[in-house]
C-alpha atoms as a PDB file:
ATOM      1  CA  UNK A   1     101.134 -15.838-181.462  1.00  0.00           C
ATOM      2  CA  UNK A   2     100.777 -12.212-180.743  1.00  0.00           C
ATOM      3  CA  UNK A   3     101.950 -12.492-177.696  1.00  0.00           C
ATOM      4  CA  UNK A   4     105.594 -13.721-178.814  1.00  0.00           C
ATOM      5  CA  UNK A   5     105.582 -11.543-181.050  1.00  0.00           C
ATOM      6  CA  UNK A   6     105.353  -9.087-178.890  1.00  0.00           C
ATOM      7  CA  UNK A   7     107.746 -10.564-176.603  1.00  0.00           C
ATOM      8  CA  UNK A   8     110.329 -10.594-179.692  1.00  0.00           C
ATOM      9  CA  UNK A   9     109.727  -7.228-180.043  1.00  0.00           C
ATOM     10  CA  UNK A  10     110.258  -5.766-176.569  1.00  0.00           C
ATOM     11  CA  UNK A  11     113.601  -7.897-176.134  1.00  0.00           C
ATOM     12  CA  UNK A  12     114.564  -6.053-179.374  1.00  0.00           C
ATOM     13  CA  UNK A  13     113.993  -2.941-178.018  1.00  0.00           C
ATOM     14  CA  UNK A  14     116.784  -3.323-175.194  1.00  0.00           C
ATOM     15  CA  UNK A  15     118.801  -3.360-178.339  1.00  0.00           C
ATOM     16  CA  UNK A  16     118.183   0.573-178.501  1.00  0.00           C
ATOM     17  CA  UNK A  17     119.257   3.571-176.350  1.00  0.00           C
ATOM     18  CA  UNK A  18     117.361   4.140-173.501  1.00  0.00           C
ATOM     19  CA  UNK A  19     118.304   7.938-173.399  1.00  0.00           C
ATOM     20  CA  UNK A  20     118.490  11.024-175.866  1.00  0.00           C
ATOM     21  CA  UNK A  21     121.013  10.263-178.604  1.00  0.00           C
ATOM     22  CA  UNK A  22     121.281  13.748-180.305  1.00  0.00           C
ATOM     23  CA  UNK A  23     122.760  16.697-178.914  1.00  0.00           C
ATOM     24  CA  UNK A  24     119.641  18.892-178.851  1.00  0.00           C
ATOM     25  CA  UNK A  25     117.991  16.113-177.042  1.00  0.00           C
ATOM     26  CA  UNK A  26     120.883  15.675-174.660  1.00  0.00           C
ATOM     27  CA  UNK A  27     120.574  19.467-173.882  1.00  0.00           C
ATOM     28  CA  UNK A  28     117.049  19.878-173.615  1.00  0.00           C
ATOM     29  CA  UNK A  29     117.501  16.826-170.885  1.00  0.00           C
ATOM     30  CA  UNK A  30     120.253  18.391-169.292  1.00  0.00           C
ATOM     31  CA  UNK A  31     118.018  21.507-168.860  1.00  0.00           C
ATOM     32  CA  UNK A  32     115.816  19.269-166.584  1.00  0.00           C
ATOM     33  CA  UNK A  33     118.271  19.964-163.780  1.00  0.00           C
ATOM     34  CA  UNK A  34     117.790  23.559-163.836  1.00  0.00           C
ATOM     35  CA  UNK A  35     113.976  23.558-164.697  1.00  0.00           C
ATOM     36  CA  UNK A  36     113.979  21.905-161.547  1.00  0.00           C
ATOM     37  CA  UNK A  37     115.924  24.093-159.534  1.00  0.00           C
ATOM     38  CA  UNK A  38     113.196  26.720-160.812  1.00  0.00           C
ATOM     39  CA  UNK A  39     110.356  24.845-160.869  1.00  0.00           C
ATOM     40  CA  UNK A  40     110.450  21.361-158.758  1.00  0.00           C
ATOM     41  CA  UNK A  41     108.976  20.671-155.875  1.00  0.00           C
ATOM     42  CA  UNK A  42     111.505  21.474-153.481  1.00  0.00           C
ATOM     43  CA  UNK A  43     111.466  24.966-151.990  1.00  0.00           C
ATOM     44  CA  UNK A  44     115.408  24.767-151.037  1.00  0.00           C
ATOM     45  CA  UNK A  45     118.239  23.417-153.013  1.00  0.00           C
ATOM     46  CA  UNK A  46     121.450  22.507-152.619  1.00  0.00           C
ATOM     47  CA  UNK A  47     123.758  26.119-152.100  1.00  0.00           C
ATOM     48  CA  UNK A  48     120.594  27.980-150.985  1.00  0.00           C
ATOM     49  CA  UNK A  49     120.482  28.731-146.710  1.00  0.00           C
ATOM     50  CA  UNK A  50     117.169  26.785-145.079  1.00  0.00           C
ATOM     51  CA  UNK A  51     117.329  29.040-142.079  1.00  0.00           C
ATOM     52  CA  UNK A  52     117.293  32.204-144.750  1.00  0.00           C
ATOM     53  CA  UNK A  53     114.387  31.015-146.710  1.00  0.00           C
ATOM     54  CA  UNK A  54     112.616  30.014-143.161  1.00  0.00           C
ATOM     55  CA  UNK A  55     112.763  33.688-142.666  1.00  0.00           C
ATOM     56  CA  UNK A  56     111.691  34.597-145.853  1.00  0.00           C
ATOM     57  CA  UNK A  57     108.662  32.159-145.059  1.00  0.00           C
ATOM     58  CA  UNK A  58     107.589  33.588-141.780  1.00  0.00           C
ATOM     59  CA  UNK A  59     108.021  37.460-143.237  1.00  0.00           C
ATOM     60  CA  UNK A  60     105.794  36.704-146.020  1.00  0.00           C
ATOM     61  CA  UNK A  61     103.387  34.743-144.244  1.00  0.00           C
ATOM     62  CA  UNK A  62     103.437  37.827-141.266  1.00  0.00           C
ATOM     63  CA  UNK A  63     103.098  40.133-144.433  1.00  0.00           C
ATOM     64  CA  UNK A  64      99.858  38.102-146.117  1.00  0.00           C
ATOM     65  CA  UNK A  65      98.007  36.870-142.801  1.00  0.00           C
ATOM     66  CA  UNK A  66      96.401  33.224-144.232  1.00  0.00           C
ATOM     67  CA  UNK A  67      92.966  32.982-142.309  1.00  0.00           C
ATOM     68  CA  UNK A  68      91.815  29.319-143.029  1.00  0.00           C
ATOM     69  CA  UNK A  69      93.319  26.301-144.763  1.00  0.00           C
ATOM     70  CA  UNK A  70      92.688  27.958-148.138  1.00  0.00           C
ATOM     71  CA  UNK A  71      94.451  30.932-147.794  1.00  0.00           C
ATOM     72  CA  UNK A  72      97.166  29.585-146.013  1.00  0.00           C
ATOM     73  CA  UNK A  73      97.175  27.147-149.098  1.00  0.00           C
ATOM     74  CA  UNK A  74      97.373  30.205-151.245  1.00  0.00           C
ATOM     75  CA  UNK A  75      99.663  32.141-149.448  1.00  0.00           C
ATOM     76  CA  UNK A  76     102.504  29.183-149.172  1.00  0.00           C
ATOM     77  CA  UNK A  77     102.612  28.843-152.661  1.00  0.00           C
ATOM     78  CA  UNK A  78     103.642  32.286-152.708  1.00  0.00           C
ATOM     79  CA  UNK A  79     106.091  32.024-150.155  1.00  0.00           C
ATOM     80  CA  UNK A  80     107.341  29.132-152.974  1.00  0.00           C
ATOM     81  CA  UNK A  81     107.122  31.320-156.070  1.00  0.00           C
ATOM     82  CA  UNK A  82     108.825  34.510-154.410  1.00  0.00           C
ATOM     83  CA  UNK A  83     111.538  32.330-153.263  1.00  0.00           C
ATOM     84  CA  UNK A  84     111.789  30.740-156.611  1.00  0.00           C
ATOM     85  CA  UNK A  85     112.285  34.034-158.067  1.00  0.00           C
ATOM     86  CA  UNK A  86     114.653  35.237-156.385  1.00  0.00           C
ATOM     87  CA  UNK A  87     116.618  31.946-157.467  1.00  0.00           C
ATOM     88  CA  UNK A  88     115.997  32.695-160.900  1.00  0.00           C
ATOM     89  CA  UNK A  89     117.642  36.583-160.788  1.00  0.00           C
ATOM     90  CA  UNK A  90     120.362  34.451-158.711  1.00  0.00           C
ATOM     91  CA  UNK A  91     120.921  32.042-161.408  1.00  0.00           C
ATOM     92  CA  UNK A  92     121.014  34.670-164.056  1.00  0.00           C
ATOM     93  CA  UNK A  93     123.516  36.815-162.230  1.00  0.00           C
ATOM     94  CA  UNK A  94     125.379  34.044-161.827  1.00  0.00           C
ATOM     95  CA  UNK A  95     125.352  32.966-165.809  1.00  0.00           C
ATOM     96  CA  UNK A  96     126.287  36.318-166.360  1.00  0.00           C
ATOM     97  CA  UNK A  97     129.055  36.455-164.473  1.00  0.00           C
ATOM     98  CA  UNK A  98     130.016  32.982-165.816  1.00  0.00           C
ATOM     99  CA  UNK A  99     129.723  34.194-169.513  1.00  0.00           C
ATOM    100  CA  UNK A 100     131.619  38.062-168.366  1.00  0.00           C
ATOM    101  CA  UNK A 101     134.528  35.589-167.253  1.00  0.00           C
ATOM    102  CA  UNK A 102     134.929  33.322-169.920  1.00  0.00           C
ATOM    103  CA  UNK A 103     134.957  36.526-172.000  1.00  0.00           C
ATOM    104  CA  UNK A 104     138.271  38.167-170.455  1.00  0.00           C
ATOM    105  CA  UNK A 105     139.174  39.149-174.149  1.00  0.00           C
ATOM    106  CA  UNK A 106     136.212  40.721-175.189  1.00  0.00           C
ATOM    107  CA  UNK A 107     136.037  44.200-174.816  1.00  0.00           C
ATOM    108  CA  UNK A 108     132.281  44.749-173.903  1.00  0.00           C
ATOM    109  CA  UNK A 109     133.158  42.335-170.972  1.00  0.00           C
ATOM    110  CA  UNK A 110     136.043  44.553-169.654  1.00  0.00           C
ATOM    111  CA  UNK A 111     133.289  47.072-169.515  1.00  0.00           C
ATOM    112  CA  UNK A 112     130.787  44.935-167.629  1.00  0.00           C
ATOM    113  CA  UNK A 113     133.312  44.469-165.627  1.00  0.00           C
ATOM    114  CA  UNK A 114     134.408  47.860-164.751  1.00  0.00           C
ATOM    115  CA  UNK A 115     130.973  48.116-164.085  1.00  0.00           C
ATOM    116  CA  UNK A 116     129.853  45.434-161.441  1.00  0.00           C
ATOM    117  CA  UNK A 117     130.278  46.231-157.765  1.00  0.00           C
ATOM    118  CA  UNK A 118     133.133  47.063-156.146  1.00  0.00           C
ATOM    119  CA  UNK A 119     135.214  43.568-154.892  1.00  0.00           C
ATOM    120  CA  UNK A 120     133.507  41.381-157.985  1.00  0.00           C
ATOM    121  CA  UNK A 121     136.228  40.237-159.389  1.00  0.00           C
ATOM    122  CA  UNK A 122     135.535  38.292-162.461  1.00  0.00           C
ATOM    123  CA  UNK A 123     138.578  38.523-164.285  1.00  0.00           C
ATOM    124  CA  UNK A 124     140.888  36.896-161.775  1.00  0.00           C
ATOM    125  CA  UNK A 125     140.762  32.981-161.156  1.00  0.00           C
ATOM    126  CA  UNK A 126     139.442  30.197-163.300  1.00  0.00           C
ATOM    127  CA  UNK A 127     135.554  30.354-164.239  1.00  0.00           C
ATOM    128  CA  UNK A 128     135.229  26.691-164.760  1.00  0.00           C
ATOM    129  CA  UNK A 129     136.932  26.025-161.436  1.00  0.00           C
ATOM    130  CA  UNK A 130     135.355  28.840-159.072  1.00  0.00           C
ATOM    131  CA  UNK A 131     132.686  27.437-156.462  1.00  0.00           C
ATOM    132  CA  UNK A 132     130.763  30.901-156.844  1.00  0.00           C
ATOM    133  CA  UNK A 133     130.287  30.138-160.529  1.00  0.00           C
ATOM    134  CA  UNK A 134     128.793  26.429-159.749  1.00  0.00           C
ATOM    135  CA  UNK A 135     125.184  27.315-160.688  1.00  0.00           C
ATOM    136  CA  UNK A 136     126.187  29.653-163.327  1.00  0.00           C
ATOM    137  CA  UNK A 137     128.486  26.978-165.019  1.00  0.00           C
ATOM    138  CA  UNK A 138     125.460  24.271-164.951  1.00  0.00           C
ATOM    139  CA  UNK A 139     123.045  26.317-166.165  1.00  0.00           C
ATOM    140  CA  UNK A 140     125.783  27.224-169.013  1.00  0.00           C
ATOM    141  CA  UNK A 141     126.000  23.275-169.637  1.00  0.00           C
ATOM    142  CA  UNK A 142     122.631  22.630-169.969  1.00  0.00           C
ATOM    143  CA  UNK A 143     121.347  25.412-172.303  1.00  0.00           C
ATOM    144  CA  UNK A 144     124.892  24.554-174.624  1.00  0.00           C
ATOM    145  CA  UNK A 145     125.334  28.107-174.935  1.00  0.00           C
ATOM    146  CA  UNK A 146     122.219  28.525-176.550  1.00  0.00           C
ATOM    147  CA  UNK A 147     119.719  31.347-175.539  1.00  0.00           C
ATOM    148  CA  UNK A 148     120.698  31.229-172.152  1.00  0.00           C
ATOM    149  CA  UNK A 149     119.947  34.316-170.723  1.00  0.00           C
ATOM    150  CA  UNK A 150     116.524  34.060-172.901  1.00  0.00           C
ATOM    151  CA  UNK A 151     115.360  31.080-171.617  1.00  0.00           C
ATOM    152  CA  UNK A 152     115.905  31.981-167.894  1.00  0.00           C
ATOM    153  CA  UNK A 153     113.878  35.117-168.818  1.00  0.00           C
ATOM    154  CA  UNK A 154     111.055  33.056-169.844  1.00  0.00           C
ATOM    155  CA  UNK A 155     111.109  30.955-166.402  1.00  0.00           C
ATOM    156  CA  UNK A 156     111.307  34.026-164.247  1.00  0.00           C
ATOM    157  CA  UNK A 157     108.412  35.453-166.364  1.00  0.00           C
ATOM    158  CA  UNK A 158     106.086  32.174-165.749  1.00  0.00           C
ATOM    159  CA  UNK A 159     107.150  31.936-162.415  1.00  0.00           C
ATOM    160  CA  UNK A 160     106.050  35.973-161.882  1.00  0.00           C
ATOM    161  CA  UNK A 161     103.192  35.261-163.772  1.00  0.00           C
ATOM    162  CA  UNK A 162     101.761  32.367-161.682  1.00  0.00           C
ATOM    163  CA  UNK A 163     102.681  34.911-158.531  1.00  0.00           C
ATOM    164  CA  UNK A 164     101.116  37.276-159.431  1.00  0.00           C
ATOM    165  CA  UNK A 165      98.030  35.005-160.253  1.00  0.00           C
ATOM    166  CA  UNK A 166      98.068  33.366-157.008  1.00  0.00           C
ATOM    167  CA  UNK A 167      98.591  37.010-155.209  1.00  0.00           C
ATOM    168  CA  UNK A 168      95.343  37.763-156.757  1.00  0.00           C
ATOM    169  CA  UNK A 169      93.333  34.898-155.587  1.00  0.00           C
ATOM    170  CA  UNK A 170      94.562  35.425-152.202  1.00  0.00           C
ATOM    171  CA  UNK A 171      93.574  39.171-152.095  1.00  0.00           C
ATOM    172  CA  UNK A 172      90.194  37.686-153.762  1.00  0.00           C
ATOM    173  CA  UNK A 173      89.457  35.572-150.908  1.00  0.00           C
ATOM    174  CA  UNK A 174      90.468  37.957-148.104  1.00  0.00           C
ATOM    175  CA  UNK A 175      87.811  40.651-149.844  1.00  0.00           C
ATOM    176  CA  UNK A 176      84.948  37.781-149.712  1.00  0.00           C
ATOM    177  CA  UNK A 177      86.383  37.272-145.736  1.00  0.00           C
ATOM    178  CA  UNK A 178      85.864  40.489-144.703  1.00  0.00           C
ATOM    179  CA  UNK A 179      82.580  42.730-144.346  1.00  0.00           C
END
């Protein structure tokens, strides 16, 4: 009998939603896609150059000079973290930028924009339509205005954090290497 049961219970269950119903659900899943971006397992996305970070790669690993499967281990990952890093000051430039548009009334964001670089222009155009602003406008989406800028903070800082970790254990291993 418990065995029907249980059968009657797990058709039941097709009844509900197989996703997040609430909005703060729906945006913490939507924030998946940028976790991702900063923290997946893929060194190169979608908008970012392969050839670019290949030379990024071969600098670094010219720079740290792996000796041995564990430091070569070591110093790939962070080839991975530096280049994830970068993304992250990328994607918050880019939220900025997103936000300084979508703010064309707001005083403080005349400002910022008086003082960007010369040739930004982020007043002209249509944020929600401008190819630059396709990261910026995702990660926008996904943290539903909330915190944004905060919350990539905290990613960059874990991903510096485990750099810097990793950095250490390399330089560890090269001081037990060497006489």
């Amino acid at each position: 009998m418990a065995g029907e049961e249980q059968g009657h219970a797990k058709r039941g269950d097709a009844d509900e939603p197989a996703g997040p119903t609430a909005p703060k659900d729906k945006a913490e899943m939507a924030w998946d896609a940028v976790k991702h971006a900063l923290s997946g397992s893929r060194d190169v996305i979608q908008g970012e150059d392969p050839q670019e970070f290949e030379r990024h790669r071969r600098e670094m690993l010219a720079d740290l000079a792996p000796v041995g499967p564990m430091e070569t281990k070591l110093a790939e990952r962070i080839v991975s973290l530096s280049w994830r890093l970068q993304r992250a000051e990328w994607l918050q430039n880019e939220v900025m930028e997103h936000m300084l548009t979508k703010e064309t009334e707001n005083p403080l964001a005349k400002l910022a924009q008086s003082l960007l670089a010369e040739g930004v222009d982020l007043m002209g155009g249509d944020p929600e339509a401008d190819p630059k602003l396709a990261f910026g406008r995702m990660v926008v989406k996904d943290f539903s205005g909330d915190g944004i800028l905060d919350r990539l903070s905290i990613y960059e800082e874990q991903i510096e954090t485990s750099l810097y970790g990793i950095m250490d254990e390399l330089r560890r291993l090269q001081r037990l290497r060497k006489p």
